[in-house]
Protein backbone atom coordinates (compact mmCIF):
# COMPACT_ATOMS: atom_id res chain seq x y z
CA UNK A 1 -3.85 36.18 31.84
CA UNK A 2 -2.57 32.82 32.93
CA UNK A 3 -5.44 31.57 33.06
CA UNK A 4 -6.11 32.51 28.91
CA UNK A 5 -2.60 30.95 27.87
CA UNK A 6 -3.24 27.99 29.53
CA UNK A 7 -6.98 27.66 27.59
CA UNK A 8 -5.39 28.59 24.69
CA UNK A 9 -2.53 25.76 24.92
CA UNK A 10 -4.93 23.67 25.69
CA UNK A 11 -7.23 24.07 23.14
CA UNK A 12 -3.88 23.61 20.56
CA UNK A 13 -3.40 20.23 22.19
CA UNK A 14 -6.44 19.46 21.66
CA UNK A 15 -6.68 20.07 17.82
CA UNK A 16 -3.31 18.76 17.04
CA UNK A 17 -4.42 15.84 18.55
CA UNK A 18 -7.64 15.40 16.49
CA UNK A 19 -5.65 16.12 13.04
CA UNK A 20 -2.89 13.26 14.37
CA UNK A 21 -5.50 10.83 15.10
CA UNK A 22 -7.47 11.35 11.38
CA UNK A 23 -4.46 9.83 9.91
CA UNK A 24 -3.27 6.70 11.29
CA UNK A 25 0.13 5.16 11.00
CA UNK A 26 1.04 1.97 10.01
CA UNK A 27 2.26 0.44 12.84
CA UNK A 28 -0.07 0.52 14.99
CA UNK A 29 -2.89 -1.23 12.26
CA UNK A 30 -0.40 -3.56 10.29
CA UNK A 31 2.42 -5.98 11.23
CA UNK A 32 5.44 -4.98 9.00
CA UNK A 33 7.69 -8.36 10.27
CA UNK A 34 5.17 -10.88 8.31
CA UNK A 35 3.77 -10.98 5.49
CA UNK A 36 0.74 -12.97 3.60
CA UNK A 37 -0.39 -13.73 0.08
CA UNK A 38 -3.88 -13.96 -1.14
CA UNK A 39 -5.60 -15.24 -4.32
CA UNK A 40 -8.83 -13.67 -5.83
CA UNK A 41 -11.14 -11.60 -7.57
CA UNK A 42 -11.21 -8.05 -7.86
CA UNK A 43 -14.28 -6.56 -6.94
CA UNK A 44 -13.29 -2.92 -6.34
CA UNK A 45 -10.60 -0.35 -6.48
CA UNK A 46 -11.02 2.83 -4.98
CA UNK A 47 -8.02 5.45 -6.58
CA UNK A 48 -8.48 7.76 -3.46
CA UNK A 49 -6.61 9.93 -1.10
CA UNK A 50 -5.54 9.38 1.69
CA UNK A 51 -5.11 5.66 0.95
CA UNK A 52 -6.35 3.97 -2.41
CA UNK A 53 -8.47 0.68 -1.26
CA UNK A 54 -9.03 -2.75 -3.10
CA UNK A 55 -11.79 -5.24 -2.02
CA UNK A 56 -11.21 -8.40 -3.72
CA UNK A 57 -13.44 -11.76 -2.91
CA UNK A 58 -10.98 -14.69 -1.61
CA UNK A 59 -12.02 -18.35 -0.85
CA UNK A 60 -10.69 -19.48 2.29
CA UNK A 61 -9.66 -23.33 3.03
CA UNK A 62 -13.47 -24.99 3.28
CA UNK A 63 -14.12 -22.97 -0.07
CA UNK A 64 -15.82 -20.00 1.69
CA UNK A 65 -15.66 -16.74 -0.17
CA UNK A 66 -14.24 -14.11 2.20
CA UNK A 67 -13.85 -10.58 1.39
CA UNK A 68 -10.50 -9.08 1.80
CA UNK A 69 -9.34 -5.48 2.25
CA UNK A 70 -6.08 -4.63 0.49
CA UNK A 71 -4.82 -1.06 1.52
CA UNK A 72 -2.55 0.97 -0.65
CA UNK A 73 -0.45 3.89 -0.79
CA UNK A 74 -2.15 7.25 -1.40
CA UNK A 75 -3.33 8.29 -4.95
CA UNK A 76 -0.54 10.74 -5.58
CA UNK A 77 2.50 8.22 -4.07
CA UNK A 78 0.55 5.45 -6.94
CA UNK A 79 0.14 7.64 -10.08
CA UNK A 80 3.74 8.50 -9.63
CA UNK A 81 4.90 4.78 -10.19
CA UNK A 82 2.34 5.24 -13.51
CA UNK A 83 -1.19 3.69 -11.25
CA UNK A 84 -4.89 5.13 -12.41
CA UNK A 85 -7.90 4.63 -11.87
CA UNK A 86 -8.43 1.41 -14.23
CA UNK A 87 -5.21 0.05 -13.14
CA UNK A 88 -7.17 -2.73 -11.28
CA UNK A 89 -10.58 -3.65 -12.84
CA UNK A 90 -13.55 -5.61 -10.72
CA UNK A 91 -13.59 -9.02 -12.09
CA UNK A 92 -9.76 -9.62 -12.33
CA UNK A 93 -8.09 -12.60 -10.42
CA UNK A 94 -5.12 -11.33 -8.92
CA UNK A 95 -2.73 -12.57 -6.03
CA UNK A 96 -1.75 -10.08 -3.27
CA UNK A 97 1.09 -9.76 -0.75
CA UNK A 98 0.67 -7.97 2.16
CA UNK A 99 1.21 -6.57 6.04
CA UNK A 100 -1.63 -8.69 7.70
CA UNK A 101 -3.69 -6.47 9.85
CA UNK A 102 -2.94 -7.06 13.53
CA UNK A 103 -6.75 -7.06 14.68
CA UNK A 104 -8.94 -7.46 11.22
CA UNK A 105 -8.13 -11.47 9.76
CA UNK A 106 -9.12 -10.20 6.33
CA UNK A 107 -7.33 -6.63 5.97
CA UNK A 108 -3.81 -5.74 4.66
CA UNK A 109 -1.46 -3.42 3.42
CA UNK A 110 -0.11 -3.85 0.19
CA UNK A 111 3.33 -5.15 -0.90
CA UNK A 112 3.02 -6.95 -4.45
CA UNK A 113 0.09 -7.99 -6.59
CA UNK A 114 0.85 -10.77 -9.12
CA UNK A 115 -1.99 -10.50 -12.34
CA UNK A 116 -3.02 -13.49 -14.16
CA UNK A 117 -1.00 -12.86 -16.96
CA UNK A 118 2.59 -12.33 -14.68
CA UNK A 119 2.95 -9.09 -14.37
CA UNK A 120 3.61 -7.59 -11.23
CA UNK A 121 2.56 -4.58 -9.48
CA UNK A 122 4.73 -2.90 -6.83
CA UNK A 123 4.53 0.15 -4.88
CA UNK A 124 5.83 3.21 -6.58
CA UNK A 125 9.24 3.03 -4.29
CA UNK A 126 9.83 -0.23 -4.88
CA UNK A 127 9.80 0.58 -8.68
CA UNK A 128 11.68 3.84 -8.19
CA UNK A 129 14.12 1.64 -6.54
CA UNK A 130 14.08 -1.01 -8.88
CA UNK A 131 14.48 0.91 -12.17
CA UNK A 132 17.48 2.77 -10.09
CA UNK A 133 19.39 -0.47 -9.49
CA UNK A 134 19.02 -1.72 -13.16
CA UNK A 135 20.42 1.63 -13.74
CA UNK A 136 23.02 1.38 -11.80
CA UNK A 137 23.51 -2.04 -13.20
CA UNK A 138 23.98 -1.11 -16.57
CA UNK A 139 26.71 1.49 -15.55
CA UNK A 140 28.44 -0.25 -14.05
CA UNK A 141 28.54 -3.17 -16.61
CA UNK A 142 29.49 -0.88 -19.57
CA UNK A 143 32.31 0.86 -17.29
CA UNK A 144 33.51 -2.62 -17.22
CA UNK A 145 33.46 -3.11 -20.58
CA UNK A 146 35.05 0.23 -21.49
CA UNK A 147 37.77 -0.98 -19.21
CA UNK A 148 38.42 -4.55 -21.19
């Protein structure tokens, strides 16, 4: 009977540690204390679970064109903050912050994209929290001007 329980726990380990190791946290893959910018071209967007995916094509310092990885949130966490499928189209120039990748030199996790024409592109917390502190802002500036 032992003997059974133990198997049994055992083979539980043994899954849970399969399904924890299909999903991999950040951490470990991407350095959170730096960060990097790129500038390129667009030459795929993937709108997928569990992580959406960009390749873009950047030159590097001698002119060579490099392709980058540019990992994102998953699809549900983007169309949230508005993101679909055609948000980012192959052949648009674009300029990427990041997490740099602690082994890969041309892989990241994404922070802020910058479009040609200035607008900006932020993770759908960053915009939650954004469009809650403008909120906040304009509270508290008509309280004050109740108050006058």
């Amino acid at each position: 009977m032992r003997l059974r329980i133990f198997l049994l726990v055992l083979s539980l380990v043994a899954l849970a540690a399969v399904e924890i190791s299909a999903h991999h946290a950040f951490s470990p893959v991407y350095d959170a204390k730096r960060t990097i910018t790129v500038d390129g071209v667009v030459t795929q967007f993937r709108f997928v679970n569990p992580h959406a995916m960009m390749l873009m094509e950047v030159k590097d310092k001698t002119g060579k064109v490099e392709t980058w990885n540019v990992e994102f949130a998953g699809r549900l966490n983007l169309e949230e903050a508005g993101w679909n499928a055609q948000t980012l189209k192959p052949g648009e120039r674009v300029k990427v912050t990041g997490n740099p990748a602690w082994e890969s030199s041309q892989r990241m996790a994404f922070v802020k994209l910058l479009r040609a024409d200035g607008t900006t592109l932020e993770p759908g917390r960053a915009q939650r929290l954004s469009a809650i502190e403008e909120e906040r802002r304009q509270r508290a500036q008509q309280r004050s001007q109740q108050a006058k």
